[in-house]
Protein backbone atom coordinates (compact mmCIF):
# COMPACT_ATOMS: atom_id res chain seq x y z
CA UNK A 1 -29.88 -10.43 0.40
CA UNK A 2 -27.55 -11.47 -2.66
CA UNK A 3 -26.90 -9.31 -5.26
CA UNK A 4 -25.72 -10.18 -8.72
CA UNK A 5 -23.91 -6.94 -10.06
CA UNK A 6 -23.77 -6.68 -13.71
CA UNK A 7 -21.12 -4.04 -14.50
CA UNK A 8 -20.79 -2.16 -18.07
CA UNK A 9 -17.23 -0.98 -19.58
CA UNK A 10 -17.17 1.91 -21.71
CA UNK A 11 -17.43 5.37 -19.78
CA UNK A 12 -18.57 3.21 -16.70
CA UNK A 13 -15.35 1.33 -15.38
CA UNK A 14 -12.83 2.86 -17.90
CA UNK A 15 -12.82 6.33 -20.15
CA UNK A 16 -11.79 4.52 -23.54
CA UNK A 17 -10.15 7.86 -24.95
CA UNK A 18 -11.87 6.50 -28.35
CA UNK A 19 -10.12 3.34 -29.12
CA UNK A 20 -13.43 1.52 -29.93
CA UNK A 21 -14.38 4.00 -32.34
CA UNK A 22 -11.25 4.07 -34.33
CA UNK A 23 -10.81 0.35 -34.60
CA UNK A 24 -14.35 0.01 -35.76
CA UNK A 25 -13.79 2.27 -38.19
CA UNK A 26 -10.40 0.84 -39.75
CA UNK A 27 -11.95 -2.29 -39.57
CA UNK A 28 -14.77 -1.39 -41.46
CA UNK A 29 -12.46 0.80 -44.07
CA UNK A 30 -10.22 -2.43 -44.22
CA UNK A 31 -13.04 -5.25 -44.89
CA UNK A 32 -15.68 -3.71 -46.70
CA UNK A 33 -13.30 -1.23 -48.65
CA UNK A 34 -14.89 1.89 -48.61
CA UNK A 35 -14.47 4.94 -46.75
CA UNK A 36 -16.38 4.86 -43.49
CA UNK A 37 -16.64 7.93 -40.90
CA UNK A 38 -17.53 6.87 -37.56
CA UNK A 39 -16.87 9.77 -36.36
CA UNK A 40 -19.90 11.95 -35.68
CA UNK A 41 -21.94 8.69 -35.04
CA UNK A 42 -23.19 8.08 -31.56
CA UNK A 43 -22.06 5.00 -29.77
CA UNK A 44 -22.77 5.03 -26.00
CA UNK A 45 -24.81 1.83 -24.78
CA UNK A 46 -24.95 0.12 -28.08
CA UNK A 47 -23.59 -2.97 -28.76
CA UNK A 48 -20.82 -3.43 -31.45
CA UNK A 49 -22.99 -5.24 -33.63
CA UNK A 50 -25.65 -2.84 -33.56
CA UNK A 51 -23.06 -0.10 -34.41
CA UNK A 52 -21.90 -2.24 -37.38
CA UNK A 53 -25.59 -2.28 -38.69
CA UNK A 54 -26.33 1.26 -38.15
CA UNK A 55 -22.78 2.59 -39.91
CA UNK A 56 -23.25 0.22 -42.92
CA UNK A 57 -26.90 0.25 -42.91
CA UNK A 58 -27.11 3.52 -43.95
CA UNK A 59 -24.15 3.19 -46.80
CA UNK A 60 -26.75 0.94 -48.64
CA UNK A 61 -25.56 -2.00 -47.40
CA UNK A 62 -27.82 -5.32 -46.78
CA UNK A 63 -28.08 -7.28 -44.17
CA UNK A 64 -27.05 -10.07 -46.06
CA UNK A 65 -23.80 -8.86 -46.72
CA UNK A 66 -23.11 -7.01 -43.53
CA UNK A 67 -23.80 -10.93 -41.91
CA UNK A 68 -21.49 -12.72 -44.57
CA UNK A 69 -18.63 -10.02 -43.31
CA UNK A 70 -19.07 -9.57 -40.25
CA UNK A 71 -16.79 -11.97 -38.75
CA UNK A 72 -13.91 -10.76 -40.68
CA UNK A 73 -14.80 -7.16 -39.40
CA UNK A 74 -14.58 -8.43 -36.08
CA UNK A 75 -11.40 -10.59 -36.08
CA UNK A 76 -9.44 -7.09 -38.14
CA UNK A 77 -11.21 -4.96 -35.44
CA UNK A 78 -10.09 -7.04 -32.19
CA UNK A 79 -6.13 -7.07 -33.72
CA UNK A 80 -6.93 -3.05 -34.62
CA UNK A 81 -8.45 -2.61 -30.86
CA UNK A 82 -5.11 -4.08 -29.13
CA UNK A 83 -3.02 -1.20 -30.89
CA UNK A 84 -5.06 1.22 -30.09
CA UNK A 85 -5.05 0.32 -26.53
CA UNK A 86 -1.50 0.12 -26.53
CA UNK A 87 -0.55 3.54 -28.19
CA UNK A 88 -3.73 5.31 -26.46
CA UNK A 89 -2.34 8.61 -23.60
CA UNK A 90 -5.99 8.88 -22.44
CA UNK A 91 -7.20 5.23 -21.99
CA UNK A 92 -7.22 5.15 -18.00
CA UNK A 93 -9.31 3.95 -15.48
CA UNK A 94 -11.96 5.74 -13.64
CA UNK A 95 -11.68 6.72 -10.27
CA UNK A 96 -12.87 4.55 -7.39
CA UNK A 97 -13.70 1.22 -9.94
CA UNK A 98 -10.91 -0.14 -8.36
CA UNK A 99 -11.91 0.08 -4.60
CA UNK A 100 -15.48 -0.62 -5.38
CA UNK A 101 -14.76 -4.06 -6.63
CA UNK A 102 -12.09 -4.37 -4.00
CA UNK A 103 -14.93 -4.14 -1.59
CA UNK A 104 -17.52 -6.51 -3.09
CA UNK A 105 -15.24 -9.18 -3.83
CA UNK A 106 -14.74 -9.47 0.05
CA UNK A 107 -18.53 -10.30 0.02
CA UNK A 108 -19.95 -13.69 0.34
CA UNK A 109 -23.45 -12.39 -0.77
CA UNK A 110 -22.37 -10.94 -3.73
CA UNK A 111 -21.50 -11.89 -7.79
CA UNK A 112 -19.84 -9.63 -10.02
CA UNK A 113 -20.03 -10.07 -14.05
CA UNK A 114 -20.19 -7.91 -17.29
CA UNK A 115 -23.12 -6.55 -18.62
CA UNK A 116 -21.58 -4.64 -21.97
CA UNK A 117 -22.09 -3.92 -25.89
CA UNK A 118 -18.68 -5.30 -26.44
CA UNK A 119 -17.76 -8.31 -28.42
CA UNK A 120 -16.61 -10.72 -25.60
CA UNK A 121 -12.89 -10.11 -26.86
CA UNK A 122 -13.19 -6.85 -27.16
CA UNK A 123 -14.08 -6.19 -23.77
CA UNK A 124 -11.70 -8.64 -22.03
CA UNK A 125 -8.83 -6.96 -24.41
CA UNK A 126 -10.02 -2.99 -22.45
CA UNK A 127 -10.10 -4.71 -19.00
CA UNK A 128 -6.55 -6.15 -19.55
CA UNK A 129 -4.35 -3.19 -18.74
CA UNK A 130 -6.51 -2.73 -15.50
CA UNK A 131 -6.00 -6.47 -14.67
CA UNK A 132 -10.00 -6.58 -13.90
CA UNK A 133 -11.04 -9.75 -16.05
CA UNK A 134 -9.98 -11.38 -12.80
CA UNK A 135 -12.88 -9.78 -11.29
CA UNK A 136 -15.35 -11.00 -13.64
CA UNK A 137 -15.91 -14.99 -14.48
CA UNK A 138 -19.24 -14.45 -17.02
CA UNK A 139 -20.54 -11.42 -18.56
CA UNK A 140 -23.36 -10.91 -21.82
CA UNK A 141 -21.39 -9.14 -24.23
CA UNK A 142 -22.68 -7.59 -27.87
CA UNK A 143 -21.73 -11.29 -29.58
CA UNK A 144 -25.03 -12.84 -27.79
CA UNK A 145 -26.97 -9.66 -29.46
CA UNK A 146 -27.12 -6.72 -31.32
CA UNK A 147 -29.80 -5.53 -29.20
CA UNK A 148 -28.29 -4.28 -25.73
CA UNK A 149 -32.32 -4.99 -23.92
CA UNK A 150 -31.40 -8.58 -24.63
CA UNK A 151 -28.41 -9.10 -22.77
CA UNK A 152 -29.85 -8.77 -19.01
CA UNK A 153 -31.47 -11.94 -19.96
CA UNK A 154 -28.06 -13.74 -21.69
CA UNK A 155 -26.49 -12.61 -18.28
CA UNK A 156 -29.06 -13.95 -15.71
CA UNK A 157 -28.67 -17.29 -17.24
CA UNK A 158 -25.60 -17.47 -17.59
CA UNK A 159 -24.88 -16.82 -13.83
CA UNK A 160 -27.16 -19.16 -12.92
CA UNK A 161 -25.08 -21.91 -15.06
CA UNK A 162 -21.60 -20.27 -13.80
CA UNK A 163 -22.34 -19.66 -9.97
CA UNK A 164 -24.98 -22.87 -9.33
CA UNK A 165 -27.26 -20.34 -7.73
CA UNK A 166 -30.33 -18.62 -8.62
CA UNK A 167 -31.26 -14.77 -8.76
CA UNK A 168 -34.32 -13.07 -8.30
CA UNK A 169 -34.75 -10.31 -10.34
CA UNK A 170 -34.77 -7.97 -7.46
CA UNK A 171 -31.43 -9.27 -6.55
CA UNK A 172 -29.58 -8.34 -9.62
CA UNK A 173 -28.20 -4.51 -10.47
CA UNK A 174 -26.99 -3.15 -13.65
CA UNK A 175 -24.20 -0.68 -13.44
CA UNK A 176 -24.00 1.79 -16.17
CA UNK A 177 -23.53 4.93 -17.72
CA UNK A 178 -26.05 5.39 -20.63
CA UNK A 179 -29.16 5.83 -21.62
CA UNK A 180 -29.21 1.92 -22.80
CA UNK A 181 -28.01 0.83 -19.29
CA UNK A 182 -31.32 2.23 -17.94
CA UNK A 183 -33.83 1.38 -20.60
CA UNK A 184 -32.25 -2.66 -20.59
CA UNK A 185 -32.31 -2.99 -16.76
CA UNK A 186 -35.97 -1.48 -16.32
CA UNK A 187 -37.38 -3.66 -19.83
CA UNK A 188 -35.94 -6.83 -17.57
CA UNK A 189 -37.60 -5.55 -14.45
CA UNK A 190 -33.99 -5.10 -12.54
CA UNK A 191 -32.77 -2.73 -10.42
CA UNK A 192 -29.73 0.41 -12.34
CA UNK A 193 -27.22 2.02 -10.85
CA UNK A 194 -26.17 5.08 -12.73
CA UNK A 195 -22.62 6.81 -13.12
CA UNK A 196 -22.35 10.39 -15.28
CA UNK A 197 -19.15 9.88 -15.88
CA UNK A 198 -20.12 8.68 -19.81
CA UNK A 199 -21.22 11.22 -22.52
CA UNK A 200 -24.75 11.23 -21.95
CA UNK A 201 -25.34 14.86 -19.22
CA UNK A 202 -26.67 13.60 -15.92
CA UNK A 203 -29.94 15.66 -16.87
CA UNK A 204 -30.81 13.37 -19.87
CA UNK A 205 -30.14 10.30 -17.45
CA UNK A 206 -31.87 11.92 -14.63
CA UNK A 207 -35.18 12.27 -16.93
CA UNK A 208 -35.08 8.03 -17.08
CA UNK A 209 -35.96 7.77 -13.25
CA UNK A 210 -32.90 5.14 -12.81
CA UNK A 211 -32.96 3.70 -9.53
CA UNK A 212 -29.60 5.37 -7.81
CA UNK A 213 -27.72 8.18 -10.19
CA UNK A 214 -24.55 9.07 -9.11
CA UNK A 215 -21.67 11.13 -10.24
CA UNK A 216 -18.94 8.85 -10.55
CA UNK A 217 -17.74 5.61 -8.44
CA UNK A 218 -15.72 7.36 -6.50
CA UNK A 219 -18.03 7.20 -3.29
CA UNK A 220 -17.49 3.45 -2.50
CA UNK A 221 -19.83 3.15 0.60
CA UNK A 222 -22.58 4.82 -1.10
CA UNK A 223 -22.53 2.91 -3.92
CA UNK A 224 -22.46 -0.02 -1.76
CA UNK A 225 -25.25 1.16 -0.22
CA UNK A 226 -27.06 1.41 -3.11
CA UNK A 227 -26.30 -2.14 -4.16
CA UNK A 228 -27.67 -3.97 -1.39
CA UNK A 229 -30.19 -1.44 -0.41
């Protein structure tokens, strides 16, 4: 059977030693000129967006003006992200993405694309040192929505348009660390493969019910397996 596999970024396919978090931050500082601490607020499975809305939100901000400045966030953000990547020690790739895709590229009866909170530049700028946008053609990234349940939706469509195929929802698979990957793939009525290797503890996943929960990647013909089971 085919298998569309919709892969997430942060925590799932690279450990982003914070470099999201800080450029959102000095973005934030930067355009809307007060002092913003990101610092202690959780990010996992959100989209960038929503994390914009939440941070300023709560500073008394409107919507109104978040909207009129939130393309000038972005565009300071995306230049901030690129540094940040480039001076980061800890930004690395997690073991076994690598040989996983590898593996499912070889396949005729399968399509890989992004599933992720990211703003579409963001995310192709934290695949570049890995040399994995190759791997991925389409995605649904945080700039269709703020709200991550959306994007399964985004994504299925857009493969369809991309690949000239269609996909039945029991033939697409989210892969993901966080609580969001779960709750987006199960509100679309798709299949989740789960990887504890974000900062959510495998018992908090666990309590979800996702369909596969593993440890890491690392286990390539398992998590095969798991994908076309």
């Amino acid at each position: 059977m085919t298998r569309l596999v919709l892969f997430d970024i942060d925590e799932t396919m690279i450990y982003s030693d914070g470099v999201g978090r800080r450029a959102m931050e000095a973005a934030l500082n930067q355009v809307f000129e007060r002092k913003i601490d990101a610092s202690g607020h959780p990010m996992s499975g959100k989209t960038d967006p929503q994390i914009c809305y939440e941070l300023l939100l709560a500073l008394g901000y409107s919507r109104e003006e978040i909207d009129e400045k939130m393309p000038l966030a972005f565009k300071v953000y995306v230049e901030l992200l690129e540094m940040e990547i480039a001076k980061a020690n800890g930004f690395k790739l997690h073991k076994g993405v690598m040989e996983l895709l590898e593996v499912l590229e070889l396949r005729d009866d399968c399509y890989l694309g992004l599933l992720t909170g990211n703003i579409e530049t963001g995310a192709r700028l934290k695949l570049t040192p890995f040399e994995l946008n190759k791997h991925f053609v389409f995605g649904a990234f945080g700039c269709d929505s703020a709200d991550r349940l959306d994007l399964p939706l985004f994504a299925h469509k857009r493969a369809e348009e991309v690949f000239g195929n269609t996909f039945k929802r029991d033939e697409i698979v989210i892969i993901g660390d966080a609580v969001n990957d779960i709750l987006c793939a199960q509100g679309y009525g798709i299949r989740c493969i789960i990887t504890a290797t974000g900062r959510t503890p495998k018992e908090t996943l666990a309590q979800l019910k996702p369909d596969h929960l593993f440890d890491s990647l690392e286990d390539t013909e398992k998590i095969v397996n798991a994908i076309f089971n």
